[in-house]
PDB file of N, CA and C in Angstrom:
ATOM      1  N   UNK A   1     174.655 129.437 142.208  1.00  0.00           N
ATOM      2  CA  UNK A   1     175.607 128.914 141.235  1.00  0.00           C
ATOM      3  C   UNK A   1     175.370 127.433 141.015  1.00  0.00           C
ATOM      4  N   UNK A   2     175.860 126.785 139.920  1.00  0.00           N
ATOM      5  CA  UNK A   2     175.257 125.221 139.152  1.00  0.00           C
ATOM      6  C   UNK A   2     176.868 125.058 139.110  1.00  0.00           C
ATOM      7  N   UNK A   3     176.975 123.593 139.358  1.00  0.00           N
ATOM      8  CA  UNK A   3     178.176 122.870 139.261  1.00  0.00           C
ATOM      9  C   UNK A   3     177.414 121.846 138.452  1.00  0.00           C
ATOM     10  N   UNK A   4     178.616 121.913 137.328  1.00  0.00           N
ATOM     11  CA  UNK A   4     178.820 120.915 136.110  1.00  0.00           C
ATOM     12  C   UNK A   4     179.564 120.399 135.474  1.00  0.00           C
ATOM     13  N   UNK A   5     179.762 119.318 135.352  1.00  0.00           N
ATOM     14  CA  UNK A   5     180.910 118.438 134.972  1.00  0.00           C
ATOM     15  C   UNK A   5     180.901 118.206 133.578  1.00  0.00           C
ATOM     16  N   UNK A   6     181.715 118.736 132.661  1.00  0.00           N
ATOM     17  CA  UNK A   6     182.028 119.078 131.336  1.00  0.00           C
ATOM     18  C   UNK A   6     183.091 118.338 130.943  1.00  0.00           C
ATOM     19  N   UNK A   7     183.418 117.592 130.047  1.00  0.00           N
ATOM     20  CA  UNK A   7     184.360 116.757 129.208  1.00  0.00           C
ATOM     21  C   UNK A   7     184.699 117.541 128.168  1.00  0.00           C
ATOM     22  N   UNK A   8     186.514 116.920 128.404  1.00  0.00           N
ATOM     23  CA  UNK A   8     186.811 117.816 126.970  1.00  0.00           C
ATOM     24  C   UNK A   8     187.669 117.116 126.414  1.00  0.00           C
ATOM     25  N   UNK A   9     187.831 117.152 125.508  1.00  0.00           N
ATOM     26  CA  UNK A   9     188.608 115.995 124.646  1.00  0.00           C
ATOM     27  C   UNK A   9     189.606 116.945 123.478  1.00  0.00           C
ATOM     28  N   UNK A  10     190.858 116.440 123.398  1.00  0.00           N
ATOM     29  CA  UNK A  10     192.038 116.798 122.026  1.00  0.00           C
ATOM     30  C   UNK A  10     191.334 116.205 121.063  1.00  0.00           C
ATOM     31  N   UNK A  11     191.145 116.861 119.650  1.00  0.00           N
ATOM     32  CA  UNK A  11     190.925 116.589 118.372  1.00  0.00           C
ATOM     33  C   UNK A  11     191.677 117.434 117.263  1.00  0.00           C
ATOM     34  N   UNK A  12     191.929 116.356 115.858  1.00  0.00           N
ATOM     35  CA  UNK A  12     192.091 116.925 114.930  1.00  0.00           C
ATOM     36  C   UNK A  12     191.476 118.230 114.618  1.00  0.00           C
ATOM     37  N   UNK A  13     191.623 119.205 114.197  1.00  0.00           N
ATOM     38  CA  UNK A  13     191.275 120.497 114.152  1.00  0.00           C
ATOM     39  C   UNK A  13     190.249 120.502 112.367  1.00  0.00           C
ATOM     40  N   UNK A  14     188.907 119.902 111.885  1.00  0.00           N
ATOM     41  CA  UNK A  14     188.833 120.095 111.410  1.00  0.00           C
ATOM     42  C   UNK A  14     189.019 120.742 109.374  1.00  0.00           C
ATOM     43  N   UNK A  15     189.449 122.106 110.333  1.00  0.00           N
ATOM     44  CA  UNK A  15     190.155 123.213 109.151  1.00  0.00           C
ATOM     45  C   UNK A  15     191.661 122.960 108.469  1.00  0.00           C
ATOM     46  N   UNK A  16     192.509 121.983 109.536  1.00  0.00           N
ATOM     47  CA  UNK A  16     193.597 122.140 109.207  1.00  0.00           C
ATOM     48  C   UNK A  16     193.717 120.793 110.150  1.00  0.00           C
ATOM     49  N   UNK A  17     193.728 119.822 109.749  1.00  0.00           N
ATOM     50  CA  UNK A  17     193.683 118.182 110.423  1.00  0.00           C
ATOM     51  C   UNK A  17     195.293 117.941 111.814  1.00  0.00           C
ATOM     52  N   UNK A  18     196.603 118.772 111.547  1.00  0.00           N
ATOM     53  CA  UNK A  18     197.516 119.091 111.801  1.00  0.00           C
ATOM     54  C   UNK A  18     197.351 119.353 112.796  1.00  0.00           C
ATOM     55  N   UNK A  19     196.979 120.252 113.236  1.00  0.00           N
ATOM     56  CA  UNK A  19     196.498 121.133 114.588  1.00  0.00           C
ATOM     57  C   UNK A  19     195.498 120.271 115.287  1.00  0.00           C
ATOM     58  N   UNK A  20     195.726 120.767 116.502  1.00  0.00           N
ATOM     59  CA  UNK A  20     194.411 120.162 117.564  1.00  0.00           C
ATOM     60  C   UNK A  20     193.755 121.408 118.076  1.00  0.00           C
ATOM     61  N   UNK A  21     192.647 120.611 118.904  1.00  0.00           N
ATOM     62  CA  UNK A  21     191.522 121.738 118.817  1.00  0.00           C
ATOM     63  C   UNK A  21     191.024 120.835 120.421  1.00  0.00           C
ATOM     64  N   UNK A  22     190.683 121.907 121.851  1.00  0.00           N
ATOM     65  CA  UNK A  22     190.191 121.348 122.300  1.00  0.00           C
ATOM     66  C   UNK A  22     188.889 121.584 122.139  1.00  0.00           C
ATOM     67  N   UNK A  23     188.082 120.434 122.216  1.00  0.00           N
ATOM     68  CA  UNK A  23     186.464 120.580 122.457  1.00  0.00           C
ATOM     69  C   UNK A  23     185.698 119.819 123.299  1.00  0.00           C
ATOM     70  N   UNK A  24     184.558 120.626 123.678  1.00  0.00           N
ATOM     71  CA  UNK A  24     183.324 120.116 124.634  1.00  0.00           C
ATOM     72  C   UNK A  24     182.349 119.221 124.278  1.00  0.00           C
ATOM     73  N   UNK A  25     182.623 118.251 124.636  1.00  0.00           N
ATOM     74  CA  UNK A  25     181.882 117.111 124.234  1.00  0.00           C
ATOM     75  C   UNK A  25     180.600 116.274 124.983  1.00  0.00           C
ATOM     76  N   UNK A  26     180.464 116.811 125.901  1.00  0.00           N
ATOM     77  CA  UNK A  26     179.182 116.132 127.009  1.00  0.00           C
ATOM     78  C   UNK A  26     179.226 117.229 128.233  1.00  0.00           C
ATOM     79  N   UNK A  27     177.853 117.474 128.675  1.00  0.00           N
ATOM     80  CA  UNK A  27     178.166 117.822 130.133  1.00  0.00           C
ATOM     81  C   UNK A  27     177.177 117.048 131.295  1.00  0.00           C
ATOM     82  N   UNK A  28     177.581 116.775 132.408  1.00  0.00           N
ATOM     83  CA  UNK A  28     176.852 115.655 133.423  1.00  0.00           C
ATOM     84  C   UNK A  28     176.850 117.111 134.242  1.00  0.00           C
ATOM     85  N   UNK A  29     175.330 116.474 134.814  1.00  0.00           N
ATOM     86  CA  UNK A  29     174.429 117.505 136.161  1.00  0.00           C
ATOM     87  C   UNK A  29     174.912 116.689 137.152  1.00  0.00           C
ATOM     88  N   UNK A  30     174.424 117.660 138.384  1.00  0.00           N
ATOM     89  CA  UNK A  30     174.731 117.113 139.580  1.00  0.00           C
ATOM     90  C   UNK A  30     174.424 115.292 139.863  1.00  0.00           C
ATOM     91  N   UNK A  31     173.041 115.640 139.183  1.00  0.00           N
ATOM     92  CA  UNK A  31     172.578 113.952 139.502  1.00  0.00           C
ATOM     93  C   UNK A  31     172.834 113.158 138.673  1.00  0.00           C
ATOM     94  N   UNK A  32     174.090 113.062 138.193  1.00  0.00           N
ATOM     95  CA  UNK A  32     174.778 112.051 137.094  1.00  0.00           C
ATOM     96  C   UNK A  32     174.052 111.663 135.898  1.00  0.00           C
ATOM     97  N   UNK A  33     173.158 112.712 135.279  1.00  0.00           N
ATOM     98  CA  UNK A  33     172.852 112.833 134.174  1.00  0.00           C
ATOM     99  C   UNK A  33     173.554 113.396 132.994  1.00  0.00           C
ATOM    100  N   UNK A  34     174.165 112.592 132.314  1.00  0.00           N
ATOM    101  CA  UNK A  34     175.186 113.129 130.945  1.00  0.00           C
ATOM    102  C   UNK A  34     174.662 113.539 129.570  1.00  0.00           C
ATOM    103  N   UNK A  35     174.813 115.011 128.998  1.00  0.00           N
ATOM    104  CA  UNK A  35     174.188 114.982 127.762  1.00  0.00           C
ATOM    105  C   UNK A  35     175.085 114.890 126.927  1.00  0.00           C
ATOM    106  N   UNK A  36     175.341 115.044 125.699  1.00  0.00           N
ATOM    107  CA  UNK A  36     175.751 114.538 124.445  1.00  0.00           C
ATOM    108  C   UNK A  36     175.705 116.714 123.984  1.00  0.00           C
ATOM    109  N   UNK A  37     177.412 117.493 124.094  1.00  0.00           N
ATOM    110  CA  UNK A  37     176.973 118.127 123.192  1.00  0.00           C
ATOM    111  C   UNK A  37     176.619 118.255 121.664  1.00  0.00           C
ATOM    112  N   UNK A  38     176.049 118.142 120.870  1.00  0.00           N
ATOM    113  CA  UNK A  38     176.282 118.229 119.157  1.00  0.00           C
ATOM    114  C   UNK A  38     177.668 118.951 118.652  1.00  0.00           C
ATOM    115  N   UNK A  39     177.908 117.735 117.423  1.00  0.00           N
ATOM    116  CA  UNK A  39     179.454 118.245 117.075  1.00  0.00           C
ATOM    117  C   UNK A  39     179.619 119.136 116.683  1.00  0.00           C
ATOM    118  N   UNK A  40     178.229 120.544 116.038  1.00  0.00           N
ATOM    119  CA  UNK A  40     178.487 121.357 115.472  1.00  0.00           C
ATOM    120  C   UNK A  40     178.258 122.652 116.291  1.00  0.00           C
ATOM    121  N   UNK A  41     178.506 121.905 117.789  1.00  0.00           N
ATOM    122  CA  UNK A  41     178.842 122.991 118.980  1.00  0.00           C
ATOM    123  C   UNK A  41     179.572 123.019 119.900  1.00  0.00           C
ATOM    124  N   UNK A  42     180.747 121.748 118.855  1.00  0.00           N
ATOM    125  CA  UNK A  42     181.486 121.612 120.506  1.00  0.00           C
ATOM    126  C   UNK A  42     182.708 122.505 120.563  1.00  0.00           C
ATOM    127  N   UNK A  43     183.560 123.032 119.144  1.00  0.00           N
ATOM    128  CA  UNK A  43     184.667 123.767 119.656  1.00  0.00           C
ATOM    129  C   UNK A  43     184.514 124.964 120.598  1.00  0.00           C
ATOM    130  N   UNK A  44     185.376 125.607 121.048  1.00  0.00           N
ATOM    131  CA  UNK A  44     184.622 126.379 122.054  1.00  0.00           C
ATOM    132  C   UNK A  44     185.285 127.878 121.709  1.00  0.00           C
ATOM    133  N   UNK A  45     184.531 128.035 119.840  1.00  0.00           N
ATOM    134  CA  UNK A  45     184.299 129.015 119.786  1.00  0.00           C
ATOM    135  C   UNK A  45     183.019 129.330 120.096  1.00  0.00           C
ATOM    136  N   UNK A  46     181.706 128.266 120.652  1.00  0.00           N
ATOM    137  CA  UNK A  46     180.819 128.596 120.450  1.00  0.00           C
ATOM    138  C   UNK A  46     180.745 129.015 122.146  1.00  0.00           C
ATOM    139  N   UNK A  47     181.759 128.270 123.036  1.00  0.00           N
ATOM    140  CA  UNK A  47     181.834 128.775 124.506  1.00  0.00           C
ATOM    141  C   UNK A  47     182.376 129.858 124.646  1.00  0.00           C
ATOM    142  N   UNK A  48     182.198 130.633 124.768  1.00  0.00           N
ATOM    143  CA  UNK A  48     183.410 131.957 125.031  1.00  0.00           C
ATOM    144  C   UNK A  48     183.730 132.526 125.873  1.00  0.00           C
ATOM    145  N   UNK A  49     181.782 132.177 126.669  1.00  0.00           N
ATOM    146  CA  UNK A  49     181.647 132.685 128.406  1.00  0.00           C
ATOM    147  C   UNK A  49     182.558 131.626 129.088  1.00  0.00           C
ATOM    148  N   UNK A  50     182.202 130.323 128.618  1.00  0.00           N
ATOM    149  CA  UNK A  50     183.044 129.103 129.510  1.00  0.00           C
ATOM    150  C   UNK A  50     184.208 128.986 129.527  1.00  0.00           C
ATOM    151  N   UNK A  51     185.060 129.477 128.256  1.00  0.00           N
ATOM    152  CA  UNK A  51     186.602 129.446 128.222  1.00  0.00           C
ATOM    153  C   UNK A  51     186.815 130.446 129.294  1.00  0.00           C
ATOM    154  N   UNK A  52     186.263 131.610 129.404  1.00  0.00           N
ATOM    155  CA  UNK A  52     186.745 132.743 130.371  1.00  0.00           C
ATOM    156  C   UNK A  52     187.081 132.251 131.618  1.00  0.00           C
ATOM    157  N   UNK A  53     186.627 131.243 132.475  1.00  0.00           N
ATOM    158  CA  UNK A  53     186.944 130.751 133.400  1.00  0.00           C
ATOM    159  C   UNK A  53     188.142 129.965 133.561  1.00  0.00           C
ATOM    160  N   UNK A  54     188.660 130.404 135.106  1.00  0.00           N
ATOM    161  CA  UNK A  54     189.876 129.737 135.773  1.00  0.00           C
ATOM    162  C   UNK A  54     190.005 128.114 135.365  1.00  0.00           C
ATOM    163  N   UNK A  55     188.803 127.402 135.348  1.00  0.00           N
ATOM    164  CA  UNK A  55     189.060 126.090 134.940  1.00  0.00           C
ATOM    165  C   UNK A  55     189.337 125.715 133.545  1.00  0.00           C
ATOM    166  N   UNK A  56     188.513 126.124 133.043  1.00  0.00           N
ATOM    167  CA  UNK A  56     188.651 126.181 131.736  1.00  0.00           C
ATOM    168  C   UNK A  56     190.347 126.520 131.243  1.00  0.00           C
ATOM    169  N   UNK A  57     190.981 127.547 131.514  1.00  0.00           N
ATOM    170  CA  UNK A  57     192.336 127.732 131.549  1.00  0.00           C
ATOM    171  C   UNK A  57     193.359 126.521 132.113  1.00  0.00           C
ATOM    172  N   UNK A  58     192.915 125.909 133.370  1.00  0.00           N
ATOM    173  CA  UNK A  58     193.698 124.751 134.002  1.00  0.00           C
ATOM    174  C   UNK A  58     193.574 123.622 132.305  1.00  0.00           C
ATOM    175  N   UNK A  59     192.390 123.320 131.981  1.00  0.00           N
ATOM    176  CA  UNK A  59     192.100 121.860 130.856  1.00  0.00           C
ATOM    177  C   UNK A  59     193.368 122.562 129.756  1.00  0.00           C
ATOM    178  N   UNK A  60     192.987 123.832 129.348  1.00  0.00           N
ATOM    179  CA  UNK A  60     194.292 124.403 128.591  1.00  0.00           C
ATOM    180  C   UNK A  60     195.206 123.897 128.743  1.00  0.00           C
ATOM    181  N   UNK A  61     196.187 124.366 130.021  1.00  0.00           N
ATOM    182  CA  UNK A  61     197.633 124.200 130.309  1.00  0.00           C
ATOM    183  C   UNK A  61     197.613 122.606 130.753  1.00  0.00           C
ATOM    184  N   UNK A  62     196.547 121.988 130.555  1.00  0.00           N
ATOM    185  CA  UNK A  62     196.763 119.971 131.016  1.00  0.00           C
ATOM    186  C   UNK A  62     196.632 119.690 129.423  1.00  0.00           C
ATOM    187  N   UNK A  63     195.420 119.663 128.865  1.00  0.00           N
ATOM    188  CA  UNK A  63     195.390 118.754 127.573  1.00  0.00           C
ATOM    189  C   UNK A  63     196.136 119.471 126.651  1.00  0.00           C
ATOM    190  N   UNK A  64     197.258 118.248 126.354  1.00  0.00           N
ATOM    191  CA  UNK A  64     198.242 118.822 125.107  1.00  0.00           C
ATOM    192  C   UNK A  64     198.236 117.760 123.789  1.00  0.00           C
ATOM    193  N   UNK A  65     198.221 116.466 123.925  1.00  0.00           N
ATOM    194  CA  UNK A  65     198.107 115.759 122.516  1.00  0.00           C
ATOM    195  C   UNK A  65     196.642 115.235 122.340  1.00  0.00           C
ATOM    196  N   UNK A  66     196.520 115.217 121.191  1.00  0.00           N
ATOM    197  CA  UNK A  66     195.367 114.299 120.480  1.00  0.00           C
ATOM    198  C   UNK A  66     194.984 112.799 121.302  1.00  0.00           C
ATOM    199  N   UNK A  67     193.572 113.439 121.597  1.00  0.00           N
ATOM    200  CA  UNK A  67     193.071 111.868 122.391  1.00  0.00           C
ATOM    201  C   UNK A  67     193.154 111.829 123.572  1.00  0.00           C
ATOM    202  N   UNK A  68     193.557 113.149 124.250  1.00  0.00           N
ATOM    203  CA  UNK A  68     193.738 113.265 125.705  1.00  0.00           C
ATOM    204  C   UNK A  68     192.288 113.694 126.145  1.00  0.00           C
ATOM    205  N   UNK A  69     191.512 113.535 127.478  1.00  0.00           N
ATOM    206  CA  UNK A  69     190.567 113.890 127.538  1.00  0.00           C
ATOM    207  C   UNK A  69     190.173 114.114 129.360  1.00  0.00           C
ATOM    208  N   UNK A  70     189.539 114.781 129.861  1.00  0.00           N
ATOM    209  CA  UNK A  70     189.177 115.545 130.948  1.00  0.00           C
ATOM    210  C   UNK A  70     188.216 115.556 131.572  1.00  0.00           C
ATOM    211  N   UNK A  71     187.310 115.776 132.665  1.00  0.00           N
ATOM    212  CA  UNK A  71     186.590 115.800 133.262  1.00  0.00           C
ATOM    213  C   UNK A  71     186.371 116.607 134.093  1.00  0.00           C
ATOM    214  N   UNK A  72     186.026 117.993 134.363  1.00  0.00           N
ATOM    215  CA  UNK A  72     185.896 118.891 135.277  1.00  0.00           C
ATOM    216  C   UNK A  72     184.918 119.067 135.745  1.00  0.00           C
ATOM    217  N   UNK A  73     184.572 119.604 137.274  1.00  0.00           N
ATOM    218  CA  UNK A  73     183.592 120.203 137.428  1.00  0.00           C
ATOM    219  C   UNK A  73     183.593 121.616 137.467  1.00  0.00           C
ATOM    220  N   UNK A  74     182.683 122.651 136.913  1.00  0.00           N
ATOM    221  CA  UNK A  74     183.026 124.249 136.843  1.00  0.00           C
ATOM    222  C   UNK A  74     181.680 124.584 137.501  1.00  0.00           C
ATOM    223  N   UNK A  75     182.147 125.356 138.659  1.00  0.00           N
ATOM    224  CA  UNK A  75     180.682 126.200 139.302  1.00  0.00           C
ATOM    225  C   UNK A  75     180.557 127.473 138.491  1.00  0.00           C
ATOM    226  N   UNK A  76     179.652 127.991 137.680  1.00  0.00           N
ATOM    227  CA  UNK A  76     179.117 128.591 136.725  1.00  0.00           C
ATOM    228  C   UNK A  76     177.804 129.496 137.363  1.00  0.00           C
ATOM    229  N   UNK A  77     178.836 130.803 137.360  1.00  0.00           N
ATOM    230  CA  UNK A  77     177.544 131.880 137.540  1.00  0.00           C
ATOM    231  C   UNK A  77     176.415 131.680 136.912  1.00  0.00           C
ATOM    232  N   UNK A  78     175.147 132.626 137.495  1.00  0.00           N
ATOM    233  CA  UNK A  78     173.950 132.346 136.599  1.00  0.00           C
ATOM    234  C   UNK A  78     174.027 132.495 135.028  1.00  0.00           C
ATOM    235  N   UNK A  79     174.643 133.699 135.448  1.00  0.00           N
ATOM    236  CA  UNK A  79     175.058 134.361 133.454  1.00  0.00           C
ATOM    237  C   UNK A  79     175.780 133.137 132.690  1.00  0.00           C
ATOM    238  N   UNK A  80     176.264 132.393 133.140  1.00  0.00           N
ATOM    239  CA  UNK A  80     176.633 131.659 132.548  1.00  0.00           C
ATOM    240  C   UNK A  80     175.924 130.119 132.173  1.00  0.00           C
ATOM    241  N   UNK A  81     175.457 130.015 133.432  1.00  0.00           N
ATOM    242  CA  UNK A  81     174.660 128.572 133.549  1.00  0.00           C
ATOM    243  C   UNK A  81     173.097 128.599 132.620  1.00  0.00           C
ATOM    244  N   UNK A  82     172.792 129.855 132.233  1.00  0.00           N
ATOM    245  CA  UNK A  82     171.707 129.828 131.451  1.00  0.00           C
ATOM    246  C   UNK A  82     171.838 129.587 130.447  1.00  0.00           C
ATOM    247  N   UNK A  83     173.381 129.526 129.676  1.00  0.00           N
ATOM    248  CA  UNK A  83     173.145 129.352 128.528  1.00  0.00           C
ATOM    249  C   UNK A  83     173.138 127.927 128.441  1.00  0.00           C
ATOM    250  N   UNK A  84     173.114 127.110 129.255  1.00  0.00           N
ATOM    251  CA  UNK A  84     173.283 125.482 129.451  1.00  0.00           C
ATOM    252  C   UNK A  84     171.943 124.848 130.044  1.00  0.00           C
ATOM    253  N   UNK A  85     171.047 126.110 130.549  1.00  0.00           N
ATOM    254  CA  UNK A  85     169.882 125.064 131.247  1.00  0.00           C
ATOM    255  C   UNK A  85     169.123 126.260 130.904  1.00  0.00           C
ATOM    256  N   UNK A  86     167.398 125.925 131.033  1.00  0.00           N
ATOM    257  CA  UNK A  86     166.377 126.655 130.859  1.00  0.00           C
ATOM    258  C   UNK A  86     166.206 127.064 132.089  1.00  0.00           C
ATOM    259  N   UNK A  87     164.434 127.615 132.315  1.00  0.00           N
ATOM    260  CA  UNK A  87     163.971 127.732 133.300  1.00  0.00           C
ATOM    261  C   UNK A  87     163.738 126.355 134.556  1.00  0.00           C
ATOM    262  N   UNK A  88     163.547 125.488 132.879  1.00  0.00           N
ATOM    263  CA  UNK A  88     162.795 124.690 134.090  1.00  0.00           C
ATOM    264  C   UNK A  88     163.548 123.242 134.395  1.00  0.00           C
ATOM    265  N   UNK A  89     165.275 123.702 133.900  1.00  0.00           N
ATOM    266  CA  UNK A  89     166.320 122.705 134.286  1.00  0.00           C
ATOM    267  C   UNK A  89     166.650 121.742 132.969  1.00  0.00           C
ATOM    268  N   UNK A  90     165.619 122.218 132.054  1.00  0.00           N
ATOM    269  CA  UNK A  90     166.255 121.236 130.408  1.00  0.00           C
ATOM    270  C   UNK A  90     167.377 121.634 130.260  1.00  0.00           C
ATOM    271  N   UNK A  91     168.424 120.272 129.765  1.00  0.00           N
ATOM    272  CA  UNK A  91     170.117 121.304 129.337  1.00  0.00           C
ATOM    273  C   UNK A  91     169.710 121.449 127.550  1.00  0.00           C
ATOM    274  N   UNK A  92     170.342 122.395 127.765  1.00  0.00           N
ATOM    275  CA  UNK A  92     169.927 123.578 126.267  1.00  0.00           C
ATOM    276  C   UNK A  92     171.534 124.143 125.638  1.00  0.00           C
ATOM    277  N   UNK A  93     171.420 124.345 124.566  1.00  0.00           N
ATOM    278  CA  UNK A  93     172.553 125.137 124.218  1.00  0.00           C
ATOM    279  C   UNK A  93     172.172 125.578 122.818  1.00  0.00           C
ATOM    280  N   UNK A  94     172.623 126.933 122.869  1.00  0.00           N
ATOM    281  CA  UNK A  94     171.621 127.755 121.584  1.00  0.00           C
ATOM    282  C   UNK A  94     170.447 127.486 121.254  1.00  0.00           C
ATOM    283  N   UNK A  95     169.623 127.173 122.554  1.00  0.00           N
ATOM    284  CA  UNK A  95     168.341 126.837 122.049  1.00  0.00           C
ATOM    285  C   UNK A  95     168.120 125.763 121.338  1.00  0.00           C
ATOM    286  N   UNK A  96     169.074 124.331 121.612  1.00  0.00           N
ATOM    287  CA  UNK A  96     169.063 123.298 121.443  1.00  0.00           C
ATOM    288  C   UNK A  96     168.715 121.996 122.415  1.00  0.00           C
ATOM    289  N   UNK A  97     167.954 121.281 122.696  1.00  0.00           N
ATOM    290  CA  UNK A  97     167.866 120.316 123.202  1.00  0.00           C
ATOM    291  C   UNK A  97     168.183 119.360 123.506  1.00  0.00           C
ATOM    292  N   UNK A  98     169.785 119.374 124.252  1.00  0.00           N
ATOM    293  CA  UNK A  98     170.809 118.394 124.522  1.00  0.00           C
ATOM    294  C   UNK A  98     170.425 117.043 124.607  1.00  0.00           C
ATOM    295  N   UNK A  99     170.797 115.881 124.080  1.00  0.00           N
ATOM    296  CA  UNK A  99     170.330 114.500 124.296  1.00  0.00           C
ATOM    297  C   UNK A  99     170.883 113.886 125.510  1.00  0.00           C
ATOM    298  N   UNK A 100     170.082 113.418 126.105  1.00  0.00           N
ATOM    299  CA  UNK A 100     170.754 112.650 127.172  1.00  0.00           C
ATOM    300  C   UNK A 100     170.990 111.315 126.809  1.00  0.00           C
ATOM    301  N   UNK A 101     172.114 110.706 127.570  1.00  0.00           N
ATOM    302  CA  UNK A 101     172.888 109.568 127.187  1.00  0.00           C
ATOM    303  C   UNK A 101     172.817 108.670 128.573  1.00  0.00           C
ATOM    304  N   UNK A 102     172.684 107.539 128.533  1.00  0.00           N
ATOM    305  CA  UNK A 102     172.451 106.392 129.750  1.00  0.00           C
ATOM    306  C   UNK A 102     174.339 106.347 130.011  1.00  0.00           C
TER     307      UNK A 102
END
């Protein structure tokens, strides 16, 4: 199992500015490397495996207004951690090439 520390942040909801929306906005590896997810993957309809988790549920019932923001770490089965890293440890998402950030 991979432990990863995922940020999530309250935002305007896009579709309907009114509403908030939480989303995934970076995730840091063990060795304090932070990537940058892309904005046109961060709501987490595109997570669906990651919402399923117990933590993921805790950021739920904590972040409630706009601008609030989080820091977890989630230990992530394999099934899950692949969709975030390759074989050979690049962080990936849909076959994207996460940027890393200093």
């Amino acid at each position: 199992m991979d432990t990863l520390k995922f940020t999530f942040i309250v935002k305007a909801y896009a579709e309907d500015p009114k509403s908030n929306v939480i989303v995934l906005t970076s995730i840091t590896t063990q060795d304090n490397k932070s990537y940058i997810m892309p904005e046109q993957y961060q709501t987490m309809d595109h997570h669906k495996e990651l919402a399923s988790t117990t933590s993921y549920r805790q950021i739920q019932n904590t972040l409630k207004k706009r601008g609030q923001t989080r820091n977890i770490h989630i230990r992530l089965p394999k099934d899950i951690s692949k969709l975030y890293k390759d074989e050979a440890g690049n962080m990936i998402f849909k076959d994207y090439v996460l940027e890393e950030v200093s």
